[in-house]
Protein backbone atom coordinates (compact mmCIF):
# COMPACT_ATOMS: atom_id res chain seq x y z
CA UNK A 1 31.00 -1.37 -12.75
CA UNK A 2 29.98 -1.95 -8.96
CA UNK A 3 28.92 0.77 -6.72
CA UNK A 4 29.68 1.27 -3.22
CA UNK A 5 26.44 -0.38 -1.02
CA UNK A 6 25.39 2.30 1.04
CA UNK A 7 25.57 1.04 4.81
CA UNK A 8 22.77 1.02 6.81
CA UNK A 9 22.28 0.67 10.32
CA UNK A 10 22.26 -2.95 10.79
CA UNK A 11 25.96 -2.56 8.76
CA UNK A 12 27.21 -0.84 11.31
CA UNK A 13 25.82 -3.17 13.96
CA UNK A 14 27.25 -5.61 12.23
CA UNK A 15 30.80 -4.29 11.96
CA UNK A 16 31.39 -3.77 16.10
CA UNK A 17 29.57 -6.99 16.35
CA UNK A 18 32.96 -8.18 14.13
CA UNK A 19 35.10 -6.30 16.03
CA UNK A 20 33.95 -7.45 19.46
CA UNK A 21 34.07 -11.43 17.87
CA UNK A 22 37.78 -10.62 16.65
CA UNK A 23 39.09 -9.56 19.60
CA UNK A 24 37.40 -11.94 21.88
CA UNK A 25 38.59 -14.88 19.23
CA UNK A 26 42.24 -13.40 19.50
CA UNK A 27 42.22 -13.84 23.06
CA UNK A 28 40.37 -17.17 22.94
CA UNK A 29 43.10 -18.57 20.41
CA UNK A 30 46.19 -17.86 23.35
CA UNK A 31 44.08 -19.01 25.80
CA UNK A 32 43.63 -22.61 23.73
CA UNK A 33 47.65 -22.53 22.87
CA UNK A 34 48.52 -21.90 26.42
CA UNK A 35 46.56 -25.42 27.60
CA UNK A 36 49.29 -27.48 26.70
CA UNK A 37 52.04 -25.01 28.26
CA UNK A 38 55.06 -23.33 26.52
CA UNK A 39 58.63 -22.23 26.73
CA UNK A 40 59.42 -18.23 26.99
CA UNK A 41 60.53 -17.51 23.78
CA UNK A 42 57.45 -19.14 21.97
CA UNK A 43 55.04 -17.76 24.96
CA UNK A 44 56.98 -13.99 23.14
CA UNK A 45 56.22 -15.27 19.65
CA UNK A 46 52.85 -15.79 20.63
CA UNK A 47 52.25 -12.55 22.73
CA UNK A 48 53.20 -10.47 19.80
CA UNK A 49 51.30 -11.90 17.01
CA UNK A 50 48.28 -11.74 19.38
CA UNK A 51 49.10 -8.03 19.96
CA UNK A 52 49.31 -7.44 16.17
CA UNK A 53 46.08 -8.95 15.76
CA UNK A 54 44.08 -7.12 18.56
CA UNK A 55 46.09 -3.71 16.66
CA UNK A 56 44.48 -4.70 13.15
CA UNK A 57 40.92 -5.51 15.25
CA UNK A 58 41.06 -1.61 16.41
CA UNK A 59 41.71 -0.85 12.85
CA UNK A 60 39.01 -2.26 11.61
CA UNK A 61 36.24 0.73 13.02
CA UNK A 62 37.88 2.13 10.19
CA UNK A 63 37.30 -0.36 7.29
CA UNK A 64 34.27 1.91 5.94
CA UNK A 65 36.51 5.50 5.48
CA UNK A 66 39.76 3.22 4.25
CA UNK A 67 38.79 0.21 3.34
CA UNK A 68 42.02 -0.67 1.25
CA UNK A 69 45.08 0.39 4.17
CA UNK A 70 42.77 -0.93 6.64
CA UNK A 71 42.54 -4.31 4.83
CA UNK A 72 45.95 -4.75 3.42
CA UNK A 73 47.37 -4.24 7.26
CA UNK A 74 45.01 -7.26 8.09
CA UNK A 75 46.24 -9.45 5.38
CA UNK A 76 49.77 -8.43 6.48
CA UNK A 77 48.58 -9.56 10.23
CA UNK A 78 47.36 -12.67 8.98
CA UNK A 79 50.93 -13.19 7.04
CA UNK A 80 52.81 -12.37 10.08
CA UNK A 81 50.89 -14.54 12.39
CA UNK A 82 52.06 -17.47 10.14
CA UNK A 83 55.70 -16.67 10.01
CA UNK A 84 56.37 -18.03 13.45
CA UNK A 85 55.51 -21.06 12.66
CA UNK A 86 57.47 -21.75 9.90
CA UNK A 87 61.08 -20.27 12.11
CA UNK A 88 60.34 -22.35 15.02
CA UNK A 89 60.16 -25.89 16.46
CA UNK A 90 57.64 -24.88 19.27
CA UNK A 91 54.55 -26.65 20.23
CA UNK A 92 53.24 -23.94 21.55
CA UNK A 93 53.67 -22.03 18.37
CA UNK A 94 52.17 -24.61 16.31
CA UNK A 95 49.62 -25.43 18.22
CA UNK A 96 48.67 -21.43 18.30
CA UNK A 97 48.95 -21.18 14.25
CA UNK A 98 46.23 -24.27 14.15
CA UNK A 99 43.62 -23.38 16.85
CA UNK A 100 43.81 -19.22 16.22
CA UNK A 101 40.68 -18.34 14.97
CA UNK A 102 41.37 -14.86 14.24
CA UNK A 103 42.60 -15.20 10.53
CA UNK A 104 39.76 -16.95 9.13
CA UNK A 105 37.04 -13.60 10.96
CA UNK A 106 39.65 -10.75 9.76
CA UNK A 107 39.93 -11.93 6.25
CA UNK A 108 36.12 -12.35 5.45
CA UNK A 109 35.72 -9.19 7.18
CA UNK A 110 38.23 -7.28 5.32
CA UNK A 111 36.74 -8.87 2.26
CA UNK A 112 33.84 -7.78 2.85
CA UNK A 113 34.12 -4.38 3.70
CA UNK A 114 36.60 -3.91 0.36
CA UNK A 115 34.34 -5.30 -1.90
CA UNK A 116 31.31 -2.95 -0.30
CA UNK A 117 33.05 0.31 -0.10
CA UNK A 118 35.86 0.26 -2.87
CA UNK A 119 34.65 -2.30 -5.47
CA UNK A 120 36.00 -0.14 -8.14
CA UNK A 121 39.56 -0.81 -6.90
CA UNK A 122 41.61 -3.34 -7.31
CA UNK A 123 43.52 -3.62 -3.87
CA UNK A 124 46.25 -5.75 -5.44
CA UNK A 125 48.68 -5.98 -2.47
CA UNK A 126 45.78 -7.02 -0.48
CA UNK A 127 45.09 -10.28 -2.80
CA UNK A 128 48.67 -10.93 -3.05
CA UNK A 129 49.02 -11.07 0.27
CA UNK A 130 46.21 -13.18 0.82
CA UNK A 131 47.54 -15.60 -1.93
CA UNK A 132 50.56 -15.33 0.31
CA UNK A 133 49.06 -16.24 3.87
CA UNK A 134 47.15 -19.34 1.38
CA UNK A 135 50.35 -20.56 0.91
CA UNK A 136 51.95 -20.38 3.95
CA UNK A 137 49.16 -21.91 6.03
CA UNK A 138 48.61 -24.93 3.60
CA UNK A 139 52.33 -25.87 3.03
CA UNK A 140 52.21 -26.99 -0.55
CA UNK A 141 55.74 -27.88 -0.56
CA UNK A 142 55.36 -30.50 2.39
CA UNK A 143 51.34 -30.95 2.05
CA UNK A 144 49.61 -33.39 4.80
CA UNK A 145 45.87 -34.25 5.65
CA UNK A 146 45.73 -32.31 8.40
CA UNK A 147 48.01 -28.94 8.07
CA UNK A 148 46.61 -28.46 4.60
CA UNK A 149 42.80 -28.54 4.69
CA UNK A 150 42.90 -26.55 8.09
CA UNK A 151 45.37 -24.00 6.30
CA UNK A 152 43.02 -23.18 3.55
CA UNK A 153 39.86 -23.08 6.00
CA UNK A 154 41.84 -20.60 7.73
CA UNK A 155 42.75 -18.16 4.62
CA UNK A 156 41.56 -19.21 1.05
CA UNK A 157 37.81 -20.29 2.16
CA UNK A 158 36.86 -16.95 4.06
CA UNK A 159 37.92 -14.82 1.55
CA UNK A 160 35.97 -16.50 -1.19
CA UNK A 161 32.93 -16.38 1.34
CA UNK A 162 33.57 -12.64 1.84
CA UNK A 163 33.54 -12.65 -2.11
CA UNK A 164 30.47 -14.73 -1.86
CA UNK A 165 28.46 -12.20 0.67
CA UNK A 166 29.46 -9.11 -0.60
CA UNK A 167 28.26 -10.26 -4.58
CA UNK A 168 25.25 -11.62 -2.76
CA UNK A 169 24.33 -8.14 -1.46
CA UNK A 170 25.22 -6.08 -4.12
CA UNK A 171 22.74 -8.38 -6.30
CA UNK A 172 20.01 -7.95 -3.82
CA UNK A 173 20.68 -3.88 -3.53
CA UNK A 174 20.72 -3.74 -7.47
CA UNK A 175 17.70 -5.88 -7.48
CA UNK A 176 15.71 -3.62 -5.13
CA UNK A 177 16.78 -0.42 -7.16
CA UNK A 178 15.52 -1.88 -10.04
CA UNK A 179 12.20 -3.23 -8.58
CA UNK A 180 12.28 1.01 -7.12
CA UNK A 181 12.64 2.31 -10.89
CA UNK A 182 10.05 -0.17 -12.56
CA UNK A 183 7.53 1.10 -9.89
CA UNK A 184 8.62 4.77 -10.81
CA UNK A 185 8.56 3.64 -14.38
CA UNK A 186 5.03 2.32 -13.75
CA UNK A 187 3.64 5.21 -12.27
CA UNK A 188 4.71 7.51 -14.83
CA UNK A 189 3.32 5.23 -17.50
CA UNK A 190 -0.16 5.01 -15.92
CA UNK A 191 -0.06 9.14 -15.42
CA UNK A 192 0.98 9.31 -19.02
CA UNK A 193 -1.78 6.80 -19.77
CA UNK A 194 -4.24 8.89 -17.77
CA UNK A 195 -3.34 11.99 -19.26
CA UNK A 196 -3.62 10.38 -23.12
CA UNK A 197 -7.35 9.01 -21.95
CA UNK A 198 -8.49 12.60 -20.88
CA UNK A 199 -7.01 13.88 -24.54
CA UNK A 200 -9.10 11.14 -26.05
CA UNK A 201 -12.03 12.18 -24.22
CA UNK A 202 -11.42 15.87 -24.88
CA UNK A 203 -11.01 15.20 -28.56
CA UNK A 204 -14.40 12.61 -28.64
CA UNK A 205 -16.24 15.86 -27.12
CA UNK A 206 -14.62 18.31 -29.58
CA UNK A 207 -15.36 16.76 -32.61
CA UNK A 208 -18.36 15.01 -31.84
CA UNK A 209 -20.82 16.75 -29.37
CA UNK A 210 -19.11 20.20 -29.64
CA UNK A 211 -20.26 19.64 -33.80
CA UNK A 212 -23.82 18.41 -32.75
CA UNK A 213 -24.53 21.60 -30.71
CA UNK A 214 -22.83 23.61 -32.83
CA UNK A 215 -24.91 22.97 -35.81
CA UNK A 216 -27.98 22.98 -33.28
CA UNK A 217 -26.99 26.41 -32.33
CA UNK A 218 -26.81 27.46 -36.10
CA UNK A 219 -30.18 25.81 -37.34
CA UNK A 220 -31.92 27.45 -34.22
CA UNK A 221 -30.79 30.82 -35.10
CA UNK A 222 -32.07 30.11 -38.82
CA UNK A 223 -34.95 29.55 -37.40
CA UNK A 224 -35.83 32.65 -35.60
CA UNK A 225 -34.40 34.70 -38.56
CA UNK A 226 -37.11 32.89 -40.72
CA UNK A 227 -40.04 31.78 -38.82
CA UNK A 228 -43.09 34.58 -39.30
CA UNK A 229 -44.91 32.98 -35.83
CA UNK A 230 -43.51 34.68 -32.89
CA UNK A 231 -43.97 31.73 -30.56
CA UNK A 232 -41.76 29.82 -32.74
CA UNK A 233 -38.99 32.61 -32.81
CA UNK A 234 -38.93 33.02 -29.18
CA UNK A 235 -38.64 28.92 -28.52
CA UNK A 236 -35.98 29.29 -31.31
CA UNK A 237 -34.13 31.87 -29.43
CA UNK A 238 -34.36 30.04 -26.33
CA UNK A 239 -32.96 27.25 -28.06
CA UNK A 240 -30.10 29.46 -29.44
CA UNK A 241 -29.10 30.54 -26.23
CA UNK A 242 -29.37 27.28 -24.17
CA UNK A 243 -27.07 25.88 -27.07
CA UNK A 244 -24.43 28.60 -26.60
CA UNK A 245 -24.35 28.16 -22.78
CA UNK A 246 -24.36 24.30 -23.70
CA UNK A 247 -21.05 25.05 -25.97
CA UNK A 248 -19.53 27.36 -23.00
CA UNK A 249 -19.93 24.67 -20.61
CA UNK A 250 -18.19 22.49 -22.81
CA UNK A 251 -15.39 24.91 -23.88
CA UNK A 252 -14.58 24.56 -19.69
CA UNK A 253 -14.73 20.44 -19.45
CA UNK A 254 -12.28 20.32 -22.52
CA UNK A 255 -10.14 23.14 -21.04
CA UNK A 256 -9.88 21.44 -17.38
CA UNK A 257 -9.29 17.43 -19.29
CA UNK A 258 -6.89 19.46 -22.27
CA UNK A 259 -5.46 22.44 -20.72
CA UNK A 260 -3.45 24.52 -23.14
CA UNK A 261 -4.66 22.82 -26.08
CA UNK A 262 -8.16 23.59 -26.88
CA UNK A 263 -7.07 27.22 -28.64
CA UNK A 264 -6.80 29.08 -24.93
CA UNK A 265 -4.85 28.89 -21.93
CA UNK A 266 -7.89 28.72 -19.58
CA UNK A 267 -11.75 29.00 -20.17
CA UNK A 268 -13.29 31.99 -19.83
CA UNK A 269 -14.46 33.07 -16.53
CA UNK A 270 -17.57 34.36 -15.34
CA UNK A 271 -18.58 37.75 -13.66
CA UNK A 272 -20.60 38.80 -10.69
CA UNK A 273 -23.49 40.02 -13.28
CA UNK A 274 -23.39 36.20 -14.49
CA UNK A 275 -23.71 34.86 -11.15
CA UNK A 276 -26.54 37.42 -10.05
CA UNK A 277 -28.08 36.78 -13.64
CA UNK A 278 -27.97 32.79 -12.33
CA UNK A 279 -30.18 33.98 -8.80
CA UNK A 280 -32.38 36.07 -10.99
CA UNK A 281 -33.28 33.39 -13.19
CA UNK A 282 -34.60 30.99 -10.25
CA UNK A 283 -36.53 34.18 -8.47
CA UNK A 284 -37.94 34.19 -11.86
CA UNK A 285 -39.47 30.89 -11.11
CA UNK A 286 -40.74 31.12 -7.77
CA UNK A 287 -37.69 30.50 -5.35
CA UNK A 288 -36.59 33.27 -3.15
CA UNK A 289 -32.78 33.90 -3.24
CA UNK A 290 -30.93 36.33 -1.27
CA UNK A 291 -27.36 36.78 -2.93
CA UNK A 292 -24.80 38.18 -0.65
CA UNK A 293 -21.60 38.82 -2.31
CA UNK A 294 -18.63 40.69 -0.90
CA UNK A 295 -14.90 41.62 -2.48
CA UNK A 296 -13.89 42.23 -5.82
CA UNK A 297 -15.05 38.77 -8.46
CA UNK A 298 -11.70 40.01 -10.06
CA UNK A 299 -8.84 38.72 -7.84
CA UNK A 300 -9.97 35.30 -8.68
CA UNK A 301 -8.91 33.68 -11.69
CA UNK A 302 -11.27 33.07 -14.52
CA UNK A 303 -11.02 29.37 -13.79
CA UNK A 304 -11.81 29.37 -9.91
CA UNK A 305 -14.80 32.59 -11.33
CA UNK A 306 -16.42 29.49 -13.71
CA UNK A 307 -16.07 26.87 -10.30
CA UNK A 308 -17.74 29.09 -8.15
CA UNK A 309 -20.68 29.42 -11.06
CA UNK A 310 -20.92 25.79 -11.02
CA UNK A 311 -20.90 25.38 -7.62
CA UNK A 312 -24.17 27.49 -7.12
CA UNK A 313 -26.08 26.70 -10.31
CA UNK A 314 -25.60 22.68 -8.67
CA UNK A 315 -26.70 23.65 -5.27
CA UNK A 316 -29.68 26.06 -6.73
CA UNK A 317 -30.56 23.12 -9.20
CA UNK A 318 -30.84 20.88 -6.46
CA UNK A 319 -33.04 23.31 -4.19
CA UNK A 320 -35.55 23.48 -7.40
CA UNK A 321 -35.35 19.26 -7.16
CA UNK A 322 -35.72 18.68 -4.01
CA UNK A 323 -36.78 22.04 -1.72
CA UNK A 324 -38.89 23.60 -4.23
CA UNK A 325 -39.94 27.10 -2.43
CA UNK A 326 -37.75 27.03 0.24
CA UNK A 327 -36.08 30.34 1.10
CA UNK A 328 -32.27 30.18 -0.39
CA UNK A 329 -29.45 32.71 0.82
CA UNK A 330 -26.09 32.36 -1.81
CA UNK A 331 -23.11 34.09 0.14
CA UNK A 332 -19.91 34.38 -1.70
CA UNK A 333 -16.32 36.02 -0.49
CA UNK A 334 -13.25 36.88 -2.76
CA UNK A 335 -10.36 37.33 -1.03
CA UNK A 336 -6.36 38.18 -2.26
CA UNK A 337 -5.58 34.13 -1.68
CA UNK A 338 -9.08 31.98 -1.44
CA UNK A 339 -12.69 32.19 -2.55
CA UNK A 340 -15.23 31.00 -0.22
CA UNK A 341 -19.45 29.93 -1.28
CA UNK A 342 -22.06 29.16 0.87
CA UNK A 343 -25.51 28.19 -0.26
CA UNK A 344 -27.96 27.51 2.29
CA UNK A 345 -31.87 26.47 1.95
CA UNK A 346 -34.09 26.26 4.77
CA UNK A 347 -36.81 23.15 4.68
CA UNK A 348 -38.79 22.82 1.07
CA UNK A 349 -42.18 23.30 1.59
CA UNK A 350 -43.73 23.41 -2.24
CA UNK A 351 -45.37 20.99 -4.34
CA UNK A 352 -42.23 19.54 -5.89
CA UNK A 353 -40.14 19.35 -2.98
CA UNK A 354 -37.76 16.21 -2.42
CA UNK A 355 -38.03 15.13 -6.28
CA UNK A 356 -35.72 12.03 -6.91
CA UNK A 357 -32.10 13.00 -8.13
CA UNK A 358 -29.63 11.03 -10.24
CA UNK A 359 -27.11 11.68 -7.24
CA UNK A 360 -23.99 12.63 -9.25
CA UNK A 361 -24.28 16.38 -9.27
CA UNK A 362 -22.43 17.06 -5.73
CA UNK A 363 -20.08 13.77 -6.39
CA UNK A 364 -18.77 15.83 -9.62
CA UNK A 365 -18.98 19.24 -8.45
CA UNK A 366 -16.66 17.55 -5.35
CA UNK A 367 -13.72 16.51 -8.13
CA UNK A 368 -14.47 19.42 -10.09
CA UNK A 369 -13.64 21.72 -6.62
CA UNK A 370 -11.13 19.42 -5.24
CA UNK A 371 -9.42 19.37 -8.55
CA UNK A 372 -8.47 22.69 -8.58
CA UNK A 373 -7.13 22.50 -5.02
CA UNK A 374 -10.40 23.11 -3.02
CA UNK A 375 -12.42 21.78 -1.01
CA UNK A 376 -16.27 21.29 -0.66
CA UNK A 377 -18.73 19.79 1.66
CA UNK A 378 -22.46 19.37 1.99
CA UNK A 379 -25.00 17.98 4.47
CA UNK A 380 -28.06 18.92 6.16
CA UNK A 381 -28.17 22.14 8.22
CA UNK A 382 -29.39 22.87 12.14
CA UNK A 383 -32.96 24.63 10.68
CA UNK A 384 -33.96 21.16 8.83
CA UNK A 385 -32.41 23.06 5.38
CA UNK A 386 -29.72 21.85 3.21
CA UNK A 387 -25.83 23.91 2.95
CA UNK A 388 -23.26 23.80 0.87
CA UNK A 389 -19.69 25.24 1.87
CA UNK A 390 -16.92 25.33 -1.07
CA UNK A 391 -13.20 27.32 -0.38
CA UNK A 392 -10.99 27.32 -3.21
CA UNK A 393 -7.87 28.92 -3.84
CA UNK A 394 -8.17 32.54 -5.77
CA UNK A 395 -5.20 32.18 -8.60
CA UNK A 396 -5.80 28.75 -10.25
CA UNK A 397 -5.27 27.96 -14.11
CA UNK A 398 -6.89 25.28 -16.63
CA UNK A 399 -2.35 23.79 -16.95
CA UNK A 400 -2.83 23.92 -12.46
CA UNK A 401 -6.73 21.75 -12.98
């Protein structure tokens, strides 16, 4: 079944463009009949189909709100405007009938706009009387080269060129829906496609390098129960417990690429005695960090907790890399609706300062931030240092990442 075609604005140009055409053609056609004079009865005849016809024209502003009244009362024009002709012996009426231009504009325009706005209906008195002005303008029963062609031209031909334009359009309006849906279609398949890739990623860590540290974990902490030489049950311990932070770390990626289906709704967070545990460990080998934390850790979520983690175990990895010994000051604000770090070094001045980096550590802690709905940004401070600024929302879950 056809739908309406919604109109647009060059529609509605196009419709008191038709208007103005029809009324100025009405006109036009008395003005051509009146050339060769008339008597006053015909000059009547030809006065009130022309009034009839500039009636239907006013009509026609409302073709779009009732398409079929508004139509059949210009098919019934058109049929009156040929009656005249047949009743009377004038020139003047004849030659009026054959030079009016009106007929042939109303039709295609009432065609058109029927078709547009009321396709579902069929209109029948409208194609009967259509049929009807057909057959009055091309005389079947006394048929001649001249009155017949120009009678169909006038009636028969416009209509089927409404028919013509209006199928035309509705084809290219279907056509562009359909081009709208496959690109809908095609987004949602390369989501869907995105989202399976992440689960096959998710599931190649889970069963493959979650197993290897896993059973690294486990022979490590054989170790240290069995080994009798203390050096060898401390490096096992250390082992053990880089493994476990190795297998925490990984419990996050596979909860941010598999939320909701790696046995918990979001990875576990982190607290500020893991985050002041982090500073302590790199005063413990040589760099000076201030940490200046204010508000309570706990009106974050566990997820945004873990980001903020990452965000200064990248930036104090990086001063270790590249600033070794330069003073470090880690600043960190929870508040009810955003979290906001700040790590700032001043210039390195130790032996390992400026050691080459692979360069993907603030690229990925970027995406890891921004994917959660934050924000991060890094560059080289005023004092010849390094900061980092990261503000991310405070309520955030793995299903949100």
């Amino acid at each position: 079944m056809s739908l309406p075609v919604p109109s647009t604005r060059r529609d509605r140009a196009i419709e008191v463009t038709a208007v103005v055409l029809l009324a100025l053609a009405a006109l036009w056609s008395v003005q051509l009949a009146y050339a060769g004079g008339g008597d006053r009865t015909s000059a009547g005849l030809v006065w009130a189909v022309t009034g009839l016809q500039l009636a239907a024209t006013a009509a026609l502003v409302l073709l779009g709100r009732r398409p079929v009244p508004v139509a059949v009362a210009v098919a019934a024009v058109v049929v009156a405007g040929l009656v005249p002709a047949l009743v009377s012996d004038s020139t003047l009426v004849a030659r009026f009938t054959g030079v009016n231009l009106w007929p042939p504009l109303a039709l295609s325009t009432a065609v058109i706009g029927l078709r547009r706005q009321a396709p579902e209906r069929r209109a029948l008195a409208f194609w009967v009387l259509v049929l009807a002005s057909t057959v009055l303008a091309a005389r079947p029963w006394h048929p001649t080269w001249l009155v017949t062609p120009i009678g169909l031209l006038h009636t028969a031909v416009p209509a089927l060129l409404g028919l013509y334009l209006v199928a035309r359009w509705q084809m290219v309006h279907a056509l562009r829906e359909r081009a709208e849906h496959a690109e809908r279609e095609q987004l949602l398949l390369a989501d869907r496609a995105r989202a399976q890739e992440r689960n096959r990623l998710a599931s190649e860590l889970h069963d493959s390098v979650a197993h290897r540290v896993n059973l690294m974990v486990l022979q490590a902490g054989a170790l240290r129960l069995t080994s009798t030489d203390p050096a060898t049950r401390n490096a096992a311990e250390t082992l053990r417990a880089t493994g476990c932070q190795a297998l925490e770390e990984l419990s996050d990626l596979l909860g941010m690429l598999r939320p909701g289906e790696t046995g918990t709704e979001e990875p576990a967070g982190v607290s500020s005695d893991d985050l002041a545990t982090l500073v302590a460990d790199s005063r413990a080998v040589g760099l000076p960090v201030i940490l200046d934390e204010a508000g309570d850790p706990g009106l974050a979520s566990p997820l945004v907790r873990r980001t903020v983690y990452r965000v200064v175990q990248e930036a104090l990895t990086n001063v270790h890399k590249h600033a070794s010994g330069a003073r470090v000051t880690v600043t960190t604000r929870y508040r009810a609706d955003r979290v906001d770090v700040a790590v700032h070094n001043a210039a390195g001045t130790g032996a390992h300062a400026d050691l080459p980096g692979t360069g993907t550590g603030l690229p990925g802690l970027r995406r890891r931030v921004e994917t959660i709905g934050g924000s991060l940004s890094a560059g080289a401070a005023d004092d010849g240092g390094f900061r980092l600024d990261a503000t991310m929302p405070s309520h955030v879950t793995a299903g949100d990442g």
